[in-house]
C-alpha atoms as a PDB file:
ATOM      1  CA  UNK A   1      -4.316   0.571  -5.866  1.00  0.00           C
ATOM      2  CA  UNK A   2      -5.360  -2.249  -7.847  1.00  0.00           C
ATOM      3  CA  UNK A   3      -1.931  -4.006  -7.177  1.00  0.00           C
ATOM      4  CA  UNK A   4      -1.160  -2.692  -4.255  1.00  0.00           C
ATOM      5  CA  UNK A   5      -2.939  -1.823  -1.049  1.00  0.00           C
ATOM      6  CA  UNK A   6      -4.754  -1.165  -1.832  1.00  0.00           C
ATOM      7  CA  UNK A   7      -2.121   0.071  -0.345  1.00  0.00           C
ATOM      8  CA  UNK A   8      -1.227   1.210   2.595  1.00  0.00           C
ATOM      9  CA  UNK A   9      -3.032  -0.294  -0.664  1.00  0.00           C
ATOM     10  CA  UNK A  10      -3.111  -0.296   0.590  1.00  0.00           C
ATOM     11  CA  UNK A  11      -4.105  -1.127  -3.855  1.00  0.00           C
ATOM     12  CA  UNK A  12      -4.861  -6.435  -0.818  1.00  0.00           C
ATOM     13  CA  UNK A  13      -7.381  -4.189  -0.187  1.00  0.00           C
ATOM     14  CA  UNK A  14     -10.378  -2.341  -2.012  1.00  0.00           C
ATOM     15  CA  UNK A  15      -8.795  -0.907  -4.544  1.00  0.00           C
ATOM     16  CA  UNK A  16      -6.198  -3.847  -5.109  1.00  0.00           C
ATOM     17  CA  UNK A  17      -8.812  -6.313  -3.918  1.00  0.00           C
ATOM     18  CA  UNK A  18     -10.576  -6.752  -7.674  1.00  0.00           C
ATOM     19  CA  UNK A  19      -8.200  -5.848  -9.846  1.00  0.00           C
ATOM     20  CA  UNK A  20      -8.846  -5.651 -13.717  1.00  0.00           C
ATOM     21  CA  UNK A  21      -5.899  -6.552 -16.606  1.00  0.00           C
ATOM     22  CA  UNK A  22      -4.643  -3.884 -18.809  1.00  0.00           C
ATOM     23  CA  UNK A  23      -7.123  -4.983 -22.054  1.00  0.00           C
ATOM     24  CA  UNK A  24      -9.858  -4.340 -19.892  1.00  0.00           C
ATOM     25  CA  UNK A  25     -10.269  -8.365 -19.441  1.00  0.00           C
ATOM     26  CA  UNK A  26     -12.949 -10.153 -17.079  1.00  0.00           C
ATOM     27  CA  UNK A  27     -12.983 -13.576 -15.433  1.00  0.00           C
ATOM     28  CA  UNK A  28     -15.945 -15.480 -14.829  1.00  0.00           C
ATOM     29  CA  UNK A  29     -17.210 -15.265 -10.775  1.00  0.00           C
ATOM     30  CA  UNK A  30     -15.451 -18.962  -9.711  1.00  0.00           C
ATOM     31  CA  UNK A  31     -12.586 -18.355 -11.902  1.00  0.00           C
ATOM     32  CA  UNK A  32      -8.869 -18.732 -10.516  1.00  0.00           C
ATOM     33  CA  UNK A  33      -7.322 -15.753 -11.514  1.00  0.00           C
ATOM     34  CA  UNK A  34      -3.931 -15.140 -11.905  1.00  0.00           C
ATOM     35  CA  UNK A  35      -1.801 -13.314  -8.920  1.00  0.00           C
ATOM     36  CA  UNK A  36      -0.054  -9.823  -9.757  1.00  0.00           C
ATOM     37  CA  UNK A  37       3.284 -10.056 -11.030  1.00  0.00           C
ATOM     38  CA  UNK A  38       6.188 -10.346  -9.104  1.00  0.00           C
ATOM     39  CA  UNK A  39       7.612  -6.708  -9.104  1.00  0.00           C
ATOM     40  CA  UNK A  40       3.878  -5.566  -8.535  1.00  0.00           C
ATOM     41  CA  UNK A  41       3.739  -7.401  -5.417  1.00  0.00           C
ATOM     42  CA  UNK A  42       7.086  -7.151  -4.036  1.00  0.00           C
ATOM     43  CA  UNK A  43       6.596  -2.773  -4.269  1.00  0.00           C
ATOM     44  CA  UNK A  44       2.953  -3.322  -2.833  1.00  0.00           C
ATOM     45  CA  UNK A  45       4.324  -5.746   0.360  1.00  0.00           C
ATOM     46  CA  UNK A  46       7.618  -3.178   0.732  1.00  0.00           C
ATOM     47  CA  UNK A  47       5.056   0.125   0.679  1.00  0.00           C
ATOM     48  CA  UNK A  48       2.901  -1.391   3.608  1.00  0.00           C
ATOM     49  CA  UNK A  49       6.091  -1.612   5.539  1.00  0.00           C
ATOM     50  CA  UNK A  50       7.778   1.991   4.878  1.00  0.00           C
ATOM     51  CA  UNK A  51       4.328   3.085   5.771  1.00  0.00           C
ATOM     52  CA  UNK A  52       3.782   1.194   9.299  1.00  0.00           C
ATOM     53  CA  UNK A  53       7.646   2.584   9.516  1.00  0.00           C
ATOM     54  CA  UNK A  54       6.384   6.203   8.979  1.00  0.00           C
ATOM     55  CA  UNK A  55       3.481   5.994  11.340  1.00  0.00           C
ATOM     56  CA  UNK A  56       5.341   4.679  14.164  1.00  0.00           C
ATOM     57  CA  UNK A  57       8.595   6.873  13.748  1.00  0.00           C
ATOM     58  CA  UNK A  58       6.001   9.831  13.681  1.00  0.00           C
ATOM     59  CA  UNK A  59       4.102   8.507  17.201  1.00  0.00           C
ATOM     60  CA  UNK A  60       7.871   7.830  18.548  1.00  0.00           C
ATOM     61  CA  UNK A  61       8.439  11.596  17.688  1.00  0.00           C
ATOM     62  CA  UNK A  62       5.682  13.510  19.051  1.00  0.00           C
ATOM     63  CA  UNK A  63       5.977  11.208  22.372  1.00  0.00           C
ATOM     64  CA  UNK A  64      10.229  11.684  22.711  1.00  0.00           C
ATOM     65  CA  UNK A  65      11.012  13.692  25.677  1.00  0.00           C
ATOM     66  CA  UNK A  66      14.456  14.447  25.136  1.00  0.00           C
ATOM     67  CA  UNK A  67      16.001  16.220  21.825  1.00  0.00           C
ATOM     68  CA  UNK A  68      18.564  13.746  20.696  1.00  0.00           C
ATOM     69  CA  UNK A  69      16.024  10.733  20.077  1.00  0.00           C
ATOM     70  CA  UNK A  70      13.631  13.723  19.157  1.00  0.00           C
ATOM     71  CA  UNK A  71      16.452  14.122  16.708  1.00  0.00           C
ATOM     72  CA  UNK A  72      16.610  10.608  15.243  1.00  0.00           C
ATOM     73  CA  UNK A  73      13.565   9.750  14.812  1.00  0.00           C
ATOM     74  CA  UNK A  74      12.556  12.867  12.676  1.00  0.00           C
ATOM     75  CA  UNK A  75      15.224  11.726  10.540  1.00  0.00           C
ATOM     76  CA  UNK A  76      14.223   8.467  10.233  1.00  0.00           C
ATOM     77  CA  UNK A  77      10.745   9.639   9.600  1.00  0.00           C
ATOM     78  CA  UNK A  78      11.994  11.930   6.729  1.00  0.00           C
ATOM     79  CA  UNK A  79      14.605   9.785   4.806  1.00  0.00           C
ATOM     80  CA  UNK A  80      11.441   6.809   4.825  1.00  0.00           C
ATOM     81  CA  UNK A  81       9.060   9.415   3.303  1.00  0.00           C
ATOM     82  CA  UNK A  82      11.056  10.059   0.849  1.00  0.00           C
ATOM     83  CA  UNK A  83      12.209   6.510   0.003  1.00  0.00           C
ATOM     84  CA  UNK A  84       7.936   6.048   0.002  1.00  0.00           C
ATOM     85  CA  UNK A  85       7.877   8.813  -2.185  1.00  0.00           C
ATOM     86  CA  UNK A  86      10.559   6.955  -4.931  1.00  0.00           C
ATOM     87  CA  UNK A  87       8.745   3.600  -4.699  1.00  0.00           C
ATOM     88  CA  UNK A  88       5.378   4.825  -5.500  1.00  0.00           C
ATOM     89  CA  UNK A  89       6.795   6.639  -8.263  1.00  0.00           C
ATOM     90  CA  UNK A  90       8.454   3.890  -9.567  1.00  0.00           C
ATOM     91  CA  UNK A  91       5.138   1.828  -8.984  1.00  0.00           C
ATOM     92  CA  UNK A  92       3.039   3.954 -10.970  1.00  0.00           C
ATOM     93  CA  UNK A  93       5.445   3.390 -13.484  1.00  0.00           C
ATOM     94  CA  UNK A  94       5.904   0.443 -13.552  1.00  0.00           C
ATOM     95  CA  UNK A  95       2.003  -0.622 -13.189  1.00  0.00           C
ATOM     96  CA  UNK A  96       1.350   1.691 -16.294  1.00  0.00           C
ATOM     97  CA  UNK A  97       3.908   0.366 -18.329  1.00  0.00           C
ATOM     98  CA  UNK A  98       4.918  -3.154 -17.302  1.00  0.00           C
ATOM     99  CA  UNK A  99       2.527  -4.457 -14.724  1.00  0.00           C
ATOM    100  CA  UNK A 100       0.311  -7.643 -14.822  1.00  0.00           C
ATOM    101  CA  UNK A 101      -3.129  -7.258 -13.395  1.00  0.00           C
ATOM    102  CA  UNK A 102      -5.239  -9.503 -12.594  1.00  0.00           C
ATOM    103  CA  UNK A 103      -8.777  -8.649 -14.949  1.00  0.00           C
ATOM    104  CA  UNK A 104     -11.863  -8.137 -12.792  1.00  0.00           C
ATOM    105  CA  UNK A 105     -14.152 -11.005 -12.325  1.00  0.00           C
ATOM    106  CA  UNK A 106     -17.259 -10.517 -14.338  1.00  0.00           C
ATOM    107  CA  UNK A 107     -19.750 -10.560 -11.373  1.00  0.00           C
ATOM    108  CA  UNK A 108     -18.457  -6.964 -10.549  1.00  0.00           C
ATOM    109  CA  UNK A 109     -20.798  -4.021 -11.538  1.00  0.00           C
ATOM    110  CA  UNK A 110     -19.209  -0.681 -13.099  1.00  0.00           C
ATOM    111  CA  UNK A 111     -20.003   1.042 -10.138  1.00  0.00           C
ATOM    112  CA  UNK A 112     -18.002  -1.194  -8.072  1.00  0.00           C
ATOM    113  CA  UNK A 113     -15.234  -1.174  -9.973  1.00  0.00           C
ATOM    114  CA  UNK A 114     -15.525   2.326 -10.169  1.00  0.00           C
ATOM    115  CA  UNK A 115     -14.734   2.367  -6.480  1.00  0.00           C
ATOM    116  CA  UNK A 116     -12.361   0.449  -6.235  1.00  0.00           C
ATOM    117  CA  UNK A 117     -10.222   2.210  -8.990  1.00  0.00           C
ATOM    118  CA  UNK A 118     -11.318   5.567  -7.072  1.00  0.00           C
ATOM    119  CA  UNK A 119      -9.440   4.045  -3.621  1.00  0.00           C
ATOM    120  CA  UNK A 120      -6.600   2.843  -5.712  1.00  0.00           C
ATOM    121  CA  UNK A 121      -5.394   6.195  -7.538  1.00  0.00           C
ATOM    122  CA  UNK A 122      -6.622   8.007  -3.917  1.00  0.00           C
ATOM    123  CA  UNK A 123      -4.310   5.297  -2.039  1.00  0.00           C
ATOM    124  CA  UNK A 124      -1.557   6.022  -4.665  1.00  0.00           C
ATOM    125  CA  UNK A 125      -2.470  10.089  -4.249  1.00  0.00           C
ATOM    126  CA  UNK A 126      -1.701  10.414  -0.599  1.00  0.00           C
ATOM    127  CA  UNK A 127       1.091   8.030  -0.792  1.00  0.00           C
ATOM    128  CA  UNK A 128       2.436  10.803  -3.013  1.00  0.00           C
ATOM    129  CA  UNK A 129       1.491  13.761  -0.860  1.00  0.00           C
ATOM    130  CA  UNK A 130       2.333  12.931   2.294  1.00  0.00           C
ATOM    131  CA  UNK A 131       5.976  12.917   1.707  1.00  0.00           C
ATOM    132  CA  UNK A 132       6.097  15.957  -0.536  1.00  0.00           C
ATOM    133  CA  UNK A 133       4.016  18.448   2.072  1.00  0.00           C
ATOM    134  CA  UNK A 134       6.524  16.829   4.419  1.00  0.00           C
ATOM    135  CA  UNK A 135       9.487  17.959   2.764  1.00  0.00           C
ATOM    136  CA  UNK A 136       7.769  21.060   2.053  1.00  0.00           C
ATOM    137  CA  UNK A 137       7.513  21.778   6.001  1.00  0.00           C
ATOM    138  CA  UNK A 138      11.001  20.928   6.484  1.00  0.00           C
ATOM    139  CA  UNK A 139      12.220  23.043   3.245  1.00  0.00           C
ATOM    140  CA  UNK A 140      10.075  26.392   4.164  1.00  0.00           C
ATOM    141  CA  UNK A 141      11.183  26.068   8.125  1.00  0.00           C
ATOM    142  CA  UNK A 142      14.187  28.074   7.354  1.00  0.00           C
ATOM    143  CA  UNK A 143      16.970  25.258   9.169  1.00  0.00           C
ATOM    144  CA  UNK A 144      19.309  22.239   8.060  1.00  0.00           C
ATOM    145  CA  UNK A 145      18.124  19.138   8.342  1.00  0.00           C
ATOM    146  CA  UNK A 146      18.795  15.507   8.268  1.00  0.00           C
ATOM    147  CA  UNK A 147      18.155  13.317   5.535  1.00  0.00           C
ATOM    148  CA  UNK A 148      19.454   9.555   5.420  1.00  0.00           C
ATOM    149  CA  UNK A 149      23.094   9.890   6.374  1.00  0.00           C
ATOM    150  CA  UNK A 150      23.605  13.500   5.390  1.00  0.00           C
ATOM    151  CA  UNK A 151      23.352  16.561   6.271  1.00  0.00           C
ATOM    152  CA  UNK A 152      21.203  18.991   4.500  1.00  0.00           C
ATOM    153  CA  UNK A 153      21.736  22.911   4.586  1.00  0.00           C
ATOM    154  CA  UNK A 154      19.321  25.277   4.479  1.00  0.00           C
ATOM    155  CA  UNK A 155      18.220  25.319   1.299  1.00  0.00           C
ATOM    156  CA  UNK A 156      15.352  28.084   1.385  1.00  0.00           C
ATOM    157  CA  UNK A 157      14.321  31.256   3.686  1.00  0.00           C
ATOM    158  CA  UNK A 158      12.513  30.644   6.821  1.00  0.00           C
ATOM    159  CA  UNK A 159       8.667  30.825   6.103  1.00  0.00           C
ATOM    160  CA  UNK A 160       6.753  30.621   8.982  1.00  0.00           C
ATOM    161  CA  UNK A 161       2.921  31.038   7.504  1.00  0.00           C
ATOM    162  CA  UNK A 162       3.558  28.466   4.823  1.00  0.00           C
ATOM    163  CA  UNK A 163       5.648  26.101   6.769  1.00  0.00           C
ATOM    164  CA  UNK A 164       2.412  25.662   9.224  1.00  0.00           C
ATOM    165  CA  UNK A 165       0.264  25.385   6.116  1.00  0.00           C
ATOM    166  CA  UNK A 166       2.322  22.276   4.845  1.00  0.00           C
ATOM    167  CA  UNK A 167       2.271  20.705   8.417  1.00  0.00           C
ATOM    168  CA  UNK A 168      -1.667  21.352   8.358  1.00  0.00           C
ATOM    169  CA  UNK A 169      -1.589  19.433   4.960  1.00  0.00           C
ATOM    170  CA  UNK A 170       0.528  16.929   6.296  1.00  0.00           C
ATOM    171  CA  UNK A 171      -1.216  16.197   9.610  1.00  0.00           C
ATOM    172  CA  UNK A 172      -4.504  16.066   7.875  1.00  0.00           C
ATOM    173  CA  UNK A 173      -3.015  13.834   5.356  1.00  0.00           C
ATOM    174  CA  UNK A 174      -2.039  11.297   7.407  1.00  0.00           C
ATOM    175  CA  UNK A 175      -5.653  10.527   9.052  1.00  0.00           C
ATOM    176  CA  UNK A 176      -6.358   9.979   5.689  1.00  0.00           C
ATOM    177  CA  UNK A 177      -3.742   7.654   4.611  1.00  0.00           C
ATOM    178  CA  UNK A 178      -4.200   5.614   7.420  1.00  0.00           C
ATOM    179  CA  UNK A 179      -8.194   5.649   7.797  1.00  0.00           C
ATOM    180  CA  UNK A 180      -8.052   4.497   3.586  1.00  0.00           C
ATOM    181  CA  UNK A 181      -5.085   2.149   4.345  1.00  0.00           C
ATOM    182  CA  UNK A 182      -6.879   0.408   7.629  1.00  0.00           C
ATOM    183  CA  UNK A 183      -9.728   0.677   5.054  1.00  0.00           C
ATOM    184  CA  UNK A 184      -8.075  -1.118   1.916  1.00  0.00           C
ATOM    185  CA  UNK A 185      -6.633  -3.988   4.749  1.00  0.00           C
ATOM    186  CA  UNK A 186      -9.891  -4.810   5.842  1.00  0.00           C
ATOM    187  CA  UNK A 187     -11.651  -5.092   2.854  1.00  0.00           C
ATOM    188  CA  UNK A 188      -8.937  -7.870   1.817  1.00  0.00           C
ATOM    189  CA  UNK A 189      -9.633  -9.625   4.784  1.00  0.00           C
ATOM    190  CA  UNK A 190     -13.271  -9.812   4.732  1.00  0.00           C
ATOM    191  CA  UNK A 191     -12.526 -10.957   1.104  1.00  0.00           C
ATOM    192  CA  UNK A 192     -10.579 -13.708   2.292  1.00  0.00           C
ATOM    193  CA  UNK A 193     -12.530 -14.586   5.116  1.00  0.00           C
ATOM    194  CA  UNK A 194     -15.648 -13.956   5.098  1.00  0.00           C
ATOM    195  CA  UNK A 195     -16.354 -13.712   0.978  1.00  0.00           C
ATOM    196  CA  UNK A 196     -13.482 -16.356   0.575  1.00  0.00           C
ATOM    197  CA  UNK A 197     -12.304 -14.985  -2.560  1.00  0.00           C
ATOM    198  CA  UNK A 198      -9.326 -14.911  -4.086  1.00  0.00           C
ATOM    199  CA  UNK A 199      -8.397 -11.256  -3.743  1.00  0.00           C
ATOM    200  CA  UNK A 200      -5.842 -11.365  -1.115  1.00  0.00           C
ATOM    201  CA  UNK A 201      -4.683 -14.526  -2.806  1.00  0.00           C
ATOM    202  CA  UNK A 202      -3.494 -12.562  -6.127  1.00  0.00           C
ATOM    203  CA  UNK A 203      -1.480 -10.286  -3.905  1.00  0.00           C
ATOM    204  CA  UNK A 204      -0.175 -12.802  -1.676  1.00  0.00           C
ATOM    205  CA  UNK A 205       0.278 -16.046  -3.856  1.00  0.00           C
ATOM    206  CA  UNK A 206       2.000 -17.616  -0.817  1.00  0.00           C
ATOM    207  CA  UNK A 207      -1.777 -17.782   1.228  1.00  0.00           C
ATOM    208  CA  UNK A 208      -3.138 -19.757  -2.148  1.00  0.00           C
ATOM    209  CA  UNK A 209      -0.596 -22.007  -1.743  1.00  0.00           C
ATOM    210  CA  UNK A 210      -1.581 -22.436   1.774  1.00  0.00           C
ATOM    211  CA  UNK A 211      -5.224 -23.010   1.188  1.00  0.00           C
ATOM    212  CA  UNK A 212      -4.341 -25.414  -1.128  1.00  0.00           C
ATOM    213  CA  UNK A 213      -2.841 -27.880   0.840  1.00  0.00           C
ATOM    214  CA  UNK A 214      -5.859 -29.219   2.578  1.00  0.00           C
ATOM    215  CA  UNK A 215      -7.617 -30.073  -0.637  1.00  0.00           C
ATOM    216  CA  UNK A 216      -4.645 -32.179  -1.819  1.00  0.00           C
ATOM    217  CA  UNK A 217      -4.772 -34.007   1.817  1.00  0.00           C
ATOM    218  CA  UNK A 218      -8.732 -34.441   1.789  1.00  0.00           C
ATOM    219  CA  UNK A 219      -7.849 -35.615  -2.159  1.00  0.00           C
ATOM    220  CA  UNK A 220      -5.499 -37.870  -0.903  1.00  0.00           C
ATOM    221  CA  UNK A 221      -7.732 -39.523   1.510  1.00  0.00           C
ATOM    222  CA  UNK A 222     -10.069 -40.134  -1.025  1.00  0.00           C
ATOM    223  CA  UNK A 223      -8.659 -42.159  -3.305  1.00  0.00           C
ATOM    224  CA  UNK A 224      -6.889 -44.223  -0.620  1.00  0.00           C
ATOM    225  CA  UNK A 225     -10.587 -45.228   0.184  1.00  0.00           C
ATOM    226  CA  UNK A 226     -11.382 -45.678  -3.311  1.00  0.00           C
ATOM    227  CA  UNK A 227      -8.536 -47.746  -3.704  1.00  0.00           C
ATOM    228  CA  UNK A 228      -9.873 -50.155  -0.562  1.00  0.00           C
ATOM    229  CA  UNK A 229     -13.077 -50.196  -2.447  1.00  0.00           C
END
């Protein structure tokens, strides 16, 4: 996810890391380039939260012990997939349509940018997946459910088979979310520390902002010496 993640992701990390503008664009390799847009990066910062929310509501519910926080925390685990769900539709949408992208610097081979957009649309693929073979599960297991505040009737026969199929789908989905999420956050931090780029910069404008302030104090410092001179 070229303005996400990297996503969690995510498109921030590999596949957000070196992102490339929608005319195809390149910058040169010491270049500022300009952050994602505001939207972009507001949908990217909100997904890595629903999706630490999802993880950790789904570890609360396998270790409950008793069936009333069992309960809750399925629901809360459902009603924030399917919020996920909306927002990277929305994202999609919006990056296709109205997004600005940083362009790729020029330093960047094909091949690497063919992996990065690779991690971005498989970031934005499981993003979209997880929550629908969720739903699925909950759908084909033949009982009402909770969703948000409400709740939901059954809507479809009991399907035993094909409700363990989803959950198989689901289970195995979720190592891969979060081995390609913990994947896309590291790469934007060895970008920003180790390659000091500004890739994390662009989707976190507020870390620029940061780094800039010791260059205006060491500037500062400067010409007060000059000035003694």
């Amino acid at each position: 996810m070229r303005e996400i993640l990297s996503p969690i992701a995510v498109g921030s990390a590999a596949n957000m890391s070196a992102s490339q503008s929608p005319s195809g664009d390149t910058t040169p390799p010491n270049a500022r380039r300009h952050p994602f847009d505001s939207i972009t990066i507001s949908l990217h910062w909100a997904t890595v939260v629903l999706v630490l929310t999802l993880f950790t509501s789904a570890w609360l519910h396998a270790q409950s012990q008793d069936g009333a926080s069992s309960a809750i925390t399925l629901q809360v685990h459902r009603s924030v997939g399917v919020t996920l769900w909306i927002a990277t539709a929305f994202r999609l949408v919006w990056r296709l349509s109205h997004a600005k992208l940083p362009p790729f610097p020029t330093d960047m081979t094909k091949v690497h940018r063919a992996f990065v957009q690779l991690g971005e649309y498989g970031l934005y693929a499981l993003l979209l997946f997880q929550p629908a073979t969720g739903l699925a599960a909950t759908l084909v297991g033949g009982r009402s459910f909770a969703l948000f505040l409400w709740q939901i009737p059954q809507l479809a026969p009991q399907d035993k088979t094909l409700s363990a199929t989803f959950l198989m789908a689901h289970e195995i989905g979720a190592w891969a979310l979060g081995a390609m999420a913990a994947g896309h956050a590291a790469a934007a931090l060895f970008h920003h520390f180790v390659l000091r780029d500004d890739v994390l910069q662009c989707m976190a404008p507020a870390i620029a902002a940061t780094r800039q302030r010791p260059d205006i104090a060491t500037l500062s410092v400067l010409r007060e010496e000059r000035s003694k001179v």
